[in-house]
Protein backbone atom coordinates (compact mmCIF):
# COMPACT_ATOMS: atom_id res chain seq x y z
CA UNK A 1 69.77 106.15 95.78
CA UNK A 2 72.99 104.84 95.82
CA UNK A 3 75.98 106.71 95.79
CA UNK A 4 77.96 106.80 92.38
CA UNK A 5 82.03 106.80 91.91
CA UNK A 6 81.68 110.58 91.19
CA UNK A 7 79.98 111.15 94.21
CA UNK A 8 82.73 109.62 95.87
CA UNK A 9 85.37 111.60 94.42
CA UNK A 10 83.22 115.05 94.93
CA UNK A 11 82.72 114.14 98.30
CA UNK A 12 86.41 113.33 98.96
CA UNK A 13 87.58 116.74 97.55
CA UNK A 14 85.11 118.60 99.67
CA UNK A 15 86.03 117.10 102.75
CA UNK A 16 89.39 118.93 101.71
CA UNK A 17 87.30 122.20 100.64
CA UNK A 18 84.08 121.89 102.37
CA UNK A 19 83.15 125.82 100.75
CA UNK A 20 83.93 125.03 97.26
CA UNK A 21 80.83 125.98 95.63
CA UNK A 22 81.16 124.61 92.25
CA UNK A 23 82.33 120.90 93.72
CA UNK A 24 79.14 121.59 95.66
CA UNK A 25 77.46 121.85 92.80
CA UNK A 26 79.06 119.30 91.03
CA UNK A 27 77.69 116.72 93.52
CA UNK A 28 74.18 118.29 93.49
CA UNK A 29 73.95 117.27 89.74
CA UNK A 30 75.37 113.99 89.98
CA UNK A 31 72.42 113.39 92.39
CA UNK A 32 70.08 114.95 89.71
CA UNK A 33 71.84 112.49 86.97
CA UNK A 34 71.02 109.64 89.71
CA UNK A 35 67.31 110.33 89.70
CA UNK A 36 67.39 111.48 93.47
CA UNK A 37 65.98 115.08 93.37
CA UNK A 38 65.53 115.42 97.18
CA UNK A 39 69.30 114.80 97.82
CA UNK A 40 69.92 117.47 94.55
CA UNK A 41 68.07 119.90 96.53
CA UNK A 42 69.48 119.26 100.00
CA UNK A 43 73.31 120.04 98.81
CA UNK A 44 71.87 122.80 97.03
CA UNK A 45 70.12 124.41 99.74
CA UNK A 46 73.55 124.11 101.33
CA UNK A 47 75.39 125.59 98.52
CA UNK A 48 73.22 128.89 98.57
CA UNK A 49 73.52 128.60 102.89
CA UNK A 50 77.34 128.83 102.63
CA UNK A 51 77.71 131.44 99.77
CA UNK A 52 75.33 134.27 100.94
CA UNK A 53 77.88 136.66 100.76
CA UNK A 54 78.84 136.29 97.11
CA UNK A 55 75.76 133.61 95.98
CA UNK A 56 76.46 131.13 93.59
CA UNK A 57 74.13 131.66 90.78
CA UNK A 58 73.30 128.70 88.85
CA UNK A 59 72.10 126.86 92.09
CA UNK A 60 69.20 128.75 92.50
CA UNK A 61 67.80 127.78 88.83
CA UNK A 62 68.35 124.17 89.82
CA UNK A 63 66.96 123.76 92.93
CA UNK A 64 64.62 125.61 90.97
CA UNK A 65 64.16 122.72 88.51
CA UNK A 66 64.91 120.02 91.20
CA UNK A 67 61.85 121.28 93.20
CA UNK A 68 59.50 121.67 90.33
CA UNK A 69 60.51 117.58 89.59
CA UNK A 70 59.40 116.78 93.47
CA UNK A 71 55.87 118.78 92.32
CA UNK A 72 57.27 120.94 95.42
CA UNK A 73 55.76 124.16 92.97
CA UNK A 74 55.60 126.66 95.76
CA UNK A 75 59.21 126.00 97.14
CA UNK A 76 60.45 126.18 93.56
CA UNK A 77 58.44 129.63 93.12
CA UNK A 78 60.66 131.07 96.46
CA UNK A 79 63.57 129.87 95.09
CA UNK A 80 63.37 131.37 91.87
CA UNK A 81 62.40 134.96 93.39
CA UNK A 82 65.66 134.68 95.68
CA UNK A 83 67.60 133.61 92.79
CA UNK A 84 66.30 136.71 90.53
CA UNK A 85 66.86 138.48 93.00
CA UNK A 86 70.76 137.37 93.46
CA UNK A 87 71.40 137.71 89.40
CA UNK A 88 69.88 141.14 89.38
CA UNK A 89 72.48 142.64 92.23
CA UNK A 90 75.49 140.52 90.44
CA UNK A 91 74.12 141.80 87.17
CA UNK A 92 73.82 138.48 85.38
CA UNK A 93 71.00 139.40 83.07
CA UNK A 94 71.24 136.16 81.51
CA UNK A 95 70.50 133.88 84.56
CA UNK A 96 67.67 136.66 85.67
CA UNK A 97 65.88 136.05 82.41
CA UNK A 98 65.92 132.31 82.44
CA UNK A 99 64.54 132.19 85.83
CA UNK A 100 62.04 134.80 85.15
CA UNK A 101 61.19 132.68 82.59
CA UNK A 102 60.64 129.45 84.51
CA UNK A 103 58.85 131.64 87.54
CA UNK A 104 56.42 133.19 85.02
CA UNK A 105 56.02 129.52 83.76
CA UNK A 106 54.80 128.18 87.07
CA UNK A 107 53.22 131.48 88.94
C-alpha cells in the first residue's frame, strides 16, 4: 500500500518521539483507513512492545479487529485475552467489556 500524506506527517513526528503511543496509534489506523491490515497490525504490535509498563489500551482491541480482517482468528483470540487482561489491572471496565465481547464472538 502506498504511503498517505498522514502517514508522512505521523511518521515525521515520531522520528521526534519514537514512544508516543497515541501518534503510534494514529499511524496504525491510517494504515487500517488504507486497506493494509498487516502493516495496522505490525505498528500495533509495536505499540503494545514499547508500552508494557503502562499498556496502551485501545491497541489491543484493534489489532484485535485488524487480525480478525487477515482471518488470522487465533492471533486475534491472544490478543484480546492480553488486552482483557491489561483493562482489568487499569480498571477500564469499558474496554474489558468490548473485548470480552468480540473474544466471546470468535471463541
Amino acid at each position: 500500500m502506498a504511503r498517505t500524506p498522514r502517514m508522512a506527517q505521523i511518521e515525521a513526528l515520531l522520528a521526534e518521539d519514537p514512544d508516543d503511543a497515541f501518534l503510534r496509534y494514529g499511524l496504525a489506523m491510517e494504515h487500517a483507513s488504507a486497506g493494509d491490515d498487516a502493516a495496522c497490525v505490525e505498528v500495533l504490535r509495536d505499540l503494545m512492545a514499547r508500552t508494557t509498563a503502562s499498556p496502551y489500551i485501545p491497541a489491543f482491541l484493534q489489532c484485535a479487529q485488524a487480525l480478525l480482517r487477515l482471518e488470522r482468528t487465533d492471533e486475534a483470540a491472544d490478543i484480546l485475552r492480553r488486552g482483557i487482561q491489561a483493562a482489568r489491572e487499569a480498571g477500564d471496565t469499558h474496554a474489558e467489556g468490548e473485548m470480552q465481547a468480540l473474544l466471546a464472538m470468535v471463541e
